[in-house]
PDB file of N, CA and C in Angstrom:
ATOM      1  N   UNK A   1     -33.622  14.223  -6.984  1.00  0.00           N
ATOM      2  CA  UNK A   1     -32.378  13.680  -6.472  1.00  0.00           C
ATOM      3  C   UNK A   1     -31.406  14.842  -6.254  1.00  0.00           C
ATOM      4  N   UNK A   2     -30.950  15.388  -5.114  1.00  0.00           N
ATOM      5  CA  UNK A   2     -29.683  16.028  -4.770  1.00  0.00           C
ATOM      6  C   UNK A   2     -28.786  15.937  -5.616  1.00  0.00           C
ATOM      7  N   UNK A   3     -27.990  17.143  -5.812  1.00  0.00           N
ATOM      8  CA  UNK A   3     -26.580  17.123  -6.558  1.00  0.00           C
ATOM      9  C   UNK A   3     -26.007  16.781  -5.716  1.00  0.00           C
ATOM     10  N   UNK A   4     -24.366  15.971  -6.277  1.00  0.00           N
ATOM     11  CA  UNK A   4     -23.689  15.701  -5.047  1.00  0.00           C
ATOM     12  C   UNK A   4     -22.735  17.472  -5.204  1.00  0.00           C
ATOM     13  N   UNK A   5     -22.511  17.435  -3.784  1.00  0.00           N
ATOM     14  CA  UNK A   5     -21.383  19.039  -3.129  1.00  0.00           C
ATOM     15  C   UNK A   5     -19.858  18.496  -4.091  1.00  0.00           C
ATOM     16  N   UNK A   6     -19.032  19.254  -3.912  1.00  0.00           N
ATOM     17  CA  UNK A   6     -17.820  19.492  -4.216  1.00  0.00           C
ATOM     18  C   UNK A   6     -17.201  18.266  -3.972  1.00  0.00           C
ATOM     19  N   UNK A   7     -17.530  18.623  -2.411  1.00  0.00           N
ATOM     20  CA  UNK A   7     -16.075  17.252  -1.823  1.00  0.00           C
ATOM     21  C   UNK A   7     -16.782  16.087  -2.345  1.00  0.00           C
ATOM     22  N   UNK A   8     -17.941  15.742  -2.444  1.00  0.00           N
ATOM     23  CA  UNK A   8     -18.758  14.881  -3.031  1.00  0.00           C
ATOM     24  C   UNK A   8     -17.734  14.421  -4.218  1.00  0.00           C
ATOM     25  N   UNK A   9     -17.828  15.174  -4.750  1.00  0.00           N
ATOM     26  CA  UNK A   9     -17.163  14.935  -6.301  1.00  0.00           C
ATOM     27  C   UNK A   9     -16.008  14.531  -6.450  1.00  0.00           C
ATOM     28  N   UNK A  10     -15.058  15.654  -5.454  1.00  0.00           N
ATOM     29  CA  UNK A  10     -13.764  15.194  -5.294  1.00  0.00           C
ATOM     30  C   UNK A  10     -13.460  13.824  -4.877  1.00  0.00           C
ATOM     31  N   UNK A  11     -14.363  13.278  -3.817  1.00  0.00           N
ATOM     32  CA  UNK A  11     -14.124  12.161  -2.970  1.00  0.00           C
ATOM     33  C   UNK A  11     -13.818  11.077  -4.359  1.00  0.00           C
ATOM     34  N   UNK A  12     -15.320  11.365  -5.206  1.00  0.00           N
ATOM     35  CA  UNK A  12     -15.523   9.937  -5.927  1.00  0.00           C
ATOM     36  C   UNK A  12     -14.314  10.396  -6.999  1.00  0.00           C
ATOM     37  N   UNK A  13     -14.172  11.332  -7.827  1.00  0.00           N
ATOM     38  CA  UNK A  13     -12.498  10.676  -8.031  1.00  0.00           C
ATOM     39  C   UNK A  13     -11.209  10.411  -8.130  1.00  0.00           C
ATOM     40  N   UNK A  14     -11.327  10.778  -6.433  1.00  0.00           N
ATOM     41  CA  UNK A  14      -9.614  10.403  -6.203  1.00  0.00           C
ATOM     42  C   UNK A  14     -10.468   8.819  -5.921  1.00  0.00           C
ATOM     43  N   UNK A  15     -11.351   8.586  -5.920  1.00  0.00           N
ATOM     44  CA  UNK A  15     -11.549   6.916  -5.627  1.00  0.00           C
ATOM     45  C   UNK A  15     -11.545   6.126  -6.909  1.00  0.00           C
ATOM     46  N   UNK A  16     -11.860   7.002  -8.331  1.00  0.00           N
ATOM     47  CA  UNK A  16     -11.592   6.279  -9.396  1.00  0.00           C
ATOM     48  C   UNK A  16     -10.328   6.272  -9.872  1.00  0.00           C
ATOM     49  N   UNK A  17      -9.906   7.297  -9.480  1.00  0.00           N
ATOM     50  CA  UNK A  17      -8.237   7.426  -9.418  1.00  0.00           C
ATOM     51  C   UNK A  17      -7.576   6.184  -9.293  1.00  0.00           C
ATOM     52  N   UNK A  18      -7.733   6.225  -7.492  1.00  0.00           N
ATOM     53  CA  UNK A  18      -7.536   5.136  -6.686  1.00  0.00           C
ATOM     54  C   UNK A  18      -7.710   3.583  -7.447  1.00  0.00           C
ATOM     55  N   UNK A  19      -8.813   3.249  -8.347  1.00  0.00           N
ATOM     56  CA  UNK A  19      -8.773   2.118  -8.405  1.00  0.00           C
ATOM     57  C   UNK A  19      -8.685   1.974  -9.963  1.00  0.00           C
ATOM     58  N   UNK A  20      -8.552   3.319 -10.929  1.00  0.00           N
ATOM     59  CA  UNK A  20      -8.351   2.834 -12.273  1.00  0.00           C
ATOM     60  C   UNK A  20      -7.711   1.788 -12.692  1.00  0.00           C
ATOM     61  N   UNK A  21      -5.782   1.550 -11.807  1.00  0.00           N
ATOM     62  CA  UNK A  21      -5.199   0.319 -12.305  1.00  0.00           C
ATOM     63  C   UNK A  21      -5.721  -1.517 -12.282  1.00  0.00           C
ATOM     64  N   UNK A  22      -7.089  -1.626 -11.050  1.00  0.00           N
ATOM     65  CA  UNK A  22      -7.270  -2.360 -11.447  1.00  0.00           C
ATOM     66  C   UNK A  22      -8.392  -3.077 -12.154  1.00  0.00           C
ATOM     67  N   UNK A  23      -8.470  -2.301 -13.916  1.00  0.00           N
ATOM     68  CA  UNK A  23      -9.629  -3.038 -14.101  1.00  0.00           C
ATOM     69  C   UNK A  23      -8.706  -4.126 -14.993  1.00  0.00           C
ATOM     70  N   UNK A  24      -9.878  -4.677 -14.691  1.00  0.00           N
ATOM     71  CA  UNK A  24      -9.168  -6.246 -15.939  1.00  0.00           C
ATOM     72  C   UNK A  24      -8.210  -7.292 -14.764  1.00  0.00           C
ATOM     73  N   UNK A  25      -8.227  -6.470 -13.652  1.00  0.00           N
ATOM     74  CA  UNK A  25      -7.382  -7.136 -12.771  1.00  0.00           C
ATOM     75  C   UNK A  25      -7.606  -8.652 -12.158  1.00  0.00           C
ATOM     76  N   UNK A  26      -6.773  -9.823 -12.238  1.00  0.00           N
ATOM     77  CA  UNK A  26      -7.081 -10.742 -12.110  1.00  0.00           C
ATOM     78  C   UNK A  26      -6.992 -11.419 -10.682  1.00  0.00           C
ATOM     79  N   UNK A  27      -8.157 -12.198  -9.965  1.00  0.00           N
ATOM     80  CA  UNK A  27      -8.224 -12.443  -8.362  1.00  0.00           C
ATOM     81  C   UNK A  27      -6.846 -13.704  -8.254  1.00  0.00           C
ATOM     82  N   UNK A  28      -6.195 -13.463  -7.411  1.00  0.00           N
ATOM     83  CA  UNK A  28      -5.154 -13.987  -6.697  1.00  0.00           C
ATOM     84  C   UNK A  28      -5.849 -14.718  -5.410  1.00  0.00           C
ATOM     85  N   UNK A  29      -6.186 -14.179  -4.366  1.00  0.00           N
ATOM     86  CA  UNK A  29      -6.420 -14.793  -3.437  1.00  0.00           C
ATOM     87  C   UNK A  29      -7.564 -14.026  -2.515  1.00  0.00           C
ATOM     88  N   UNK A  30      -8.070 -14.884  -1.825  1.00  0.00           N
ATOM     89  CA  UNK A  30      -9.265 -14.278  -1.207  1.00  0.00           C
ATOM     90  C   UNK A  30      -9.082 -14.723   0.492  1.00  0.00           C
ATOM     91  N   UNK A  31      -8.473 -13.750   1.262  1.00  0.00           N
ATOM     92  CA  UNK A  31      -7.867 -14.180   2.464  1.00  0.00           C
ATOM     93  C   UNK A  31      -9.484 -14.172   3.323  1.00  0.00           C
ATOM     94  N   UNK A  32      -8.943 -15.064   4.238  1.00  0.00           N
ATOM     95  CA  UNK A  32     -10.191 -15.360   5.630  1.00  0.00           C
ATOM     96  C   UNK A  32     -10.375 -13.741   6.043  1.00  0.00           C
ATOM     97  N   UNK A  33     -11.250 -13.637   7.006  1.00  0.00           N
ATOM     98  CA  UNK A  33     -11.880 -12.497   7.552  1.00  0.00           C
ATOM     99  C   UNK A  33     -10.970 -12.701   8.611  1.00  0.00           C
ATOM    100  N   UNK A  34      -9.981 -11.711   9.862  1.00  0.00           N
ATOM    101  CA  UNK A  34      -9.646 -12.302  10.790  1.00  0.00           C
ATOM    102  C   UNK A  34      -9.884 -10.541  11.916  1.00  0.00           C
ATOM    103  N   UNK A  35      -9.709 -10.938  13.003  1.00  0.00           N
ATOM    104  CA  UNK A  35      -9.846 -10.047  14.015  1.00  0.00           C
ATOM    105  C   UNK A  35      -8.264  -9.366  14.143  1.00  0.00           C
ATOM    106  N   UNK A  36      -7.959  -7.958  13.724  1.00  0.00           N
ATOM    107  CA  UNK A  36      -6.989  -7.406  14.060  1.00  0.00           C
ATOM    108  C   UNK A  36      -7.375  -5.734  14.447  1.00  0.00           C
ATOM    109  N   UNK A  37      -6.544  -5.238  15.931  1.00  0.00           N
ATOM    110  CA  UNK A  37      -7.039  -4.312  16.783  1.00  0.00           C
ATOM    111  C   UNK A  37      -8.121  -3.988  17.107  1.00  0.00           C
ATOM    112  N   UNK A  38      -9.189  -5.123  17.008  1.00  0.00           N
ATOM    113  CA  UNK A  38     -10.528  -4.674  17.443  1.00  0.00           C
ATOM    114  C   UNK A  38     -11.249  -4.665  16.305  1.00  0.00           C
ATOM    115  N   UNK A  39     -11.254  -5.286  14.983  1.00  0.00           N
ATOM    116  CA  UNK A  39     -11.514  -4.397  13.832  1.00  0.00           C
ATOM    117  C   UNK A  39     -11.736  -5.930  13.290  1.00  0.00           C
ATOM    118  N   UNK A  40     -12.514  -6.266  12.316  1.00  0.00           N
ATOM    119  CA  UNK A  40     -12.733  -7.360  11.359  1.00  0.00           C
ATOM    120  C   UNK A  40     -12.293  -7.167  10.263  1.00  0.00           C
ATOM    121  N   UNK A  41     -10.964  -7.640   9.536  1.00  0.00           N
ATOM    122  CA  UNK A  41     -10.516  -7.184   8.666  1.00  0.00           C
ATOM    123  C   UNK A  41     -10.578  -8.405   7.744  1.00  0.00           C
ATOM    124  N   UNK A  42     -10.857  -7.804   5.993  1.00  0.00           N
ATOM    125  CA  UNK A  42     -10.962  -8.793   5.215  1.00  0.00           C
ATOM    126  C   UNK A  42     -10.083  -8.513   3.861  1.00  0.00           C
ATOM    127  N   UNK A  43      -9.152  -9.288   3.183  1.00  0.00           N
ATOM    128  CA  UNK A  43      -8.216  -8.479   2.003  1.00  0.00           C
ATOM    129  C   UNK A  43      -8.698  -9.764   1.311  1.00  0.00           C
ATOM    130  N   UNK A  44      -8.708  -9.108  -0.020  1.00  0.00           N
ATOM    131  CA  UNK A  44      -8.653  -9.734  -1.289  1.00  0.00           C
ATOM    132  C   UNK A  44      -7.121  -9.306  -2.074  1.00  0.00           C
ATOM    133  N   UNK A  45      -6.562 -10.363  -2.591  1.00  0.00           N
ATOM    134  CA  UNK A  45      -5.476 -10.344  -3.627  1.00  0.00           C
ATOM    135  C   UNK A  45      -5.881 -10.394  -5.042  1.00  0.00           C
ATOM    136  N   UNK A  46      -5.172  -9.119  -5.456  1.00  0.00           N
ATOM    137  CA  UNK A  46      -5.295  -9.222  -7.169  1.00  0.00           C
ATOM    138  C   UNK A  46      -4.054  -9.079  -7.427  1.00  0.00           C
ATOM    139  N   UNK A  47      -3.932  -9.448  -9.349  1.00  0.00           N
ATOM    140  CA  UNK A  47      -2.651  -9.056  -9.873  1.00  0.00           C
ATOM    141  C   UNK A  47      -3.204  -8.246 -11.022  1.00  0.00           C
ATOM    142  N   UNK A  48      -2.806  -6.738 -11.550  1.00  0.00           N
ATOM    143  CA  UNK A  48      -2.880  -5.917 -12.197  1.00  0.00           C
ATOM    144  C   UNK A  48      -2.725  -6.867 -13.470  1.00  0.00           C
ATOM    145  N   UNK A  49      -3.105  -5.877 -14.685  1.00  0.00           N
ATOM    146  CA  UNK A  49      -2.944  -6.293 -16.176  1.00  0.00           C
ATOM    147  C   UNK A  49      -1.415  -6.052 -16.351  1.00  0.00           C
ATOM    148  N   UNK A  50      -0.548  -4.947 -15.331  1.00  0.00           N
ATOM    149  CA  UNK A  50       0.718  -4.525 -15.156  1.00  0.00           C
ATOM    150  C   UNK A  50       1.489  -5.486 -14.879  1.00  0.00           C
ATOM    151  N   UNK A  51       1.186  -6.479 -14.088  1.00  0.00           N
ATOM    152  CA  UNK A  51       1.404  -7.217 -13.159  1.00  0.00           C
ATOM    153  C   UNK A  51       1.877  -6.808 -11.706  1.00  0.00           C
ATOM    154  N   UNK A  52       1.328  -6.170 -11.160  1.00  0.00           N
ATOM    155  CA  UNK A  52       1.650  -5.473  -9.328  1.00  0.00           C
ATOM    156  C   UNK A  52       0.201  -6.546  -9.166  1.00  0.00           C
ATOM    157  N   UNK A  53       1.155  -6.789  -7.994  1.00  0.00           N
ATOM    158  CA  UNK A  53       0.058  -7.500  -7.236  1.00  0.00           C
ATOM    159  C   UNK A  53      -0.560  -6.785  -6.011  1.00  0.00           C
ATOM    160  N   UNK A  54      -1.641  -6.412  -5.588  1.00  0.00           N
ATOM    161  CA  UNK A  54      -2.498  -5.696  -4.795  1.00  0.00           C
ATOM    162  C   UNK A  54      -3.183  -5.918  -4.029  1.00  0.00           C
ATOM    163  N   UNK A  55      -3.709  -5.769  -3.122  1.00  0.00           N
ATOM    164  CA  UNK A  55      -3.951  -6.100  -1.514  1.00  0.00           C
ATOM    165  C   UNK A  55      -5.373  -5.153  -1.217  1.00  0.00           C
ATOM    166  N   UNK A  56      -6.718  -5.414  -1.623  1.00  0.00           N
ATOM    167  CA  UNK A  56      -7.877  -4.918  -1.400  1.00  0.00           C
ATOM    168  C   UNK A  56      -8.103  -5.095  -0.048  1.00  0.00           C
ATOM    169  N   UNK A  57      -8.433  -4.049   0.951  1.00  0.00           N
ATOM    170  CA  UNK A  57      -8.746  -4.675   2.392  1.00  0.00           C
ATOM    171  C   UNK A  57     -10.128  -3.587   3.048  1.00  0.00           C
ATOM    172  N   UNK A  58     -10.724  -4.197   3.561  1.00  0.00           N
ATOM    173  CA  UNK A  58     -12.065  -3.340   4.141  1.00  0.00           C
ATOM    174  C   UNK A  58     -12.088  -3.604   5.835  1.00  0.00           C
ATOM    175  N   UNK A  59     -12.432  -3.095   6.187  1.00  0.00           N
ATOM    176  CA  UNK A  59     -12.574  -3.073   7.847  1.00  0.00           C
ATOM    177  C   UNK A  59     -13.495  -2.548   8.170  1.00  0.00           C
ATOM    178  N   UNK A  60     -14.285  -2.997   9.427  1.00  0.00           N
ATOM    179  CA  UNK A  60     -14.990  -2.965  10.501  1.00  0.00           C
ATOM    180  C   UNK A  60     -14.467  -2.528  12.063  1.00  0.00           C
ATOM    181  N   UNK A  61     -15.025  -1.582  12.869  1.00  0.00           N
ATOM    182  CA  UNK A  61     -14.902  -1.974  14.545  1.00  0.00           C
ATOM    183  C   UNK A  61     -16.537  -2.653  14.178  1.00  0.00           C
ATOM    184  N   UNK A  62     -16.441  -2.690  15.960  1.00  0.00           N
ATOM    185  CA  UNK A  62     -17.394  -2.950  16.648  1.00  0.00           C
ATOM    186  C   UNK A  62     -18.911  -2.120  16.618  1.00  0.00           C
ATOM    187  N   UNK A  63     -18.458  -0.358  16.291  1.00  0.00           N
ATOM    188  CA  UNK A  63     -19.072   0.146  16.423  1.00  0.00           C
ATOM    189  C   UNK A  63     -19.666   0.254  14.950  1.00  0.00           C
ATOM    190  N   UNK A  64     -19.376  -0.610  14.238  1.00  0.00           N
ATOM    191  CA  UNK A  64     -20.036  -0.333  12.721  1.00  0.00           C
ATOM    192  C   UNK A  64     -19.000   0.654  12.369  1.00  0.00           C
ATOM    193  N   UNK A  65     -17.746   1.046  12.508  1.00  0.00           N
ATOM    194  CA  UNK A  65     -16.979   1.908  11.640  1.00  0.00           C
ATOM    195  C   UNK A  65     -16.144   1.751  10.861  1.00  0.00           C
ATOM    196  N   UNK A  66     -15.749   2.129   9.498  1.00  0.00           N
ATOM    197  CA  UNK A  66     -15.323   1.856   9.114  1.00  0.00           C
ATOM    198  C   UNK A  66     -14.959   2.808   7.523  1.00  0.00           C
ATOM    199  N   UNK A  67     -14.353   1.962   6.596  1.00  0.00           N
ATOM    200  CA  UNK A  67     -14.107   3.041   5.520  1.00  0.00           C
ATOM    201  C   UNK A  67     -15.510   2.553   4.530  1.00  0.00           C
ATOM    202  N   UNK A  68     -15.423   3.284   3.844  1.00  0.00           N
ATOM    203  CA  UNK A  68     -16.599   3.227   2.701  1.00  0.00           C
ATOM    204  C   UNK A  68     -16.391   2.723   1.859  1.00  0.00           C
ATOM    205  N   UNK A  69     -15.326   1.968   1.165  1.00  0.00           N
ATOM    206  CA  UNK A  69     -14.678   1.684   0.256  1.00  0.00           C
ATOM    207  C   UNK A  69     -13.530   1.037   0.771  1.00  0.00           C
ATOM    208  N   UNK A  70     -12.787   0.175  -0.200  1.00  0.00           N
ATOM    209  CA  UNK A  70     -11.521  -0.799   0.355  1.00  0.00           C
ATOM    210  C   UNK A  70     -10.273  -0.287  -0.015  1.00  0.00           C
ATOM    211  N   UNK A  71      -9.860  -0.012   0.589  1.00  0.00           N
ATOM    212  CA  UNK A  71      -8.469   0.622   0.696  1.00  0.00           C
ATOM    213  C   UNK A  71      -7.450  -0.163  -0.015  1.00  0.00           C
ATOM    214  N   UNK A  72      -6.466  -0.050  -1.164  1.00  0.00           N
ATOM    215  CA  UNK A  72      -5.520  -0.474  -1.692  1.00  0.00           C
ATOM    216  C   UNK A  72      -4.341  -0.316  -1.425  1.00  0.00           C
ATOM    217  N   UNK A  73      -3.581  -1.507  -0.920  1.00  0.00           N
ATOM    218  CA  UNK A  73      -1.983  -1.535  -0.751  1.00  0.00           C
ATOM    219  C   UNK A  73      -1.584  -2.868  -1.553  1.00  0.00           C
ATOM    220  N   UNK A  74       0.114  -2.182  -1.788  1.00  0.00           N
ATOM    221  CA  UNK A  74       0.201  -2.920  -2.533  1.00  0.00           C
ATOM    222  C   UNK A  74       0.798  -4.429  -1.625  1.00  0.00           C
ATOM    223  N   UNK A  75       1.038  -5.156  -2.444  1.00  0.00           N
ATOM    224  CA  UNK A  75       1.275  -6.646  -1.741  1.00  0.00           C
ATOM    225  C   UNK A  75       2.722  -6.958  -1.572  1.00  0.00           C
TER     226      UNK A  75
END
């Protein structure tokens, strides 16, 4: 099995970074899939153990592109 490279490393954790606040985090809402700029977009709602409520969202184009992981904003 390959080592992962640098940025490898880096990537994964500014992504645990990214999602340390929400473990334990409780589901709020689970929005429809809907079509925005060309793109299939899908968000899940959580509320932190903090209580911030948070906005999980993943996207698609057409061409299969997209992020690798779900991007967090807050709500």
């Amino acid at each position: 099995m390959p080592r992962p490279t640098e940025w490898e490393k880096r990537e994964e954790d500014a992504i645990r970074q990214e999602y340390a606040g929400l473990a334990g985090a409780t589901l709020v809402e689970v929005r429809p899939a809907r079509m925005f700029d060309g793109r299939v977009v899908a968000e899940v709602e959580v509320r932190t153990r903090a209580g911030q409520r948070v906005v999980l969202q993943a996207w698609q184009d057409a061409e299969g592109n997209g992020p690798g992981h779900l991007c967090v904003t807050e709500a």
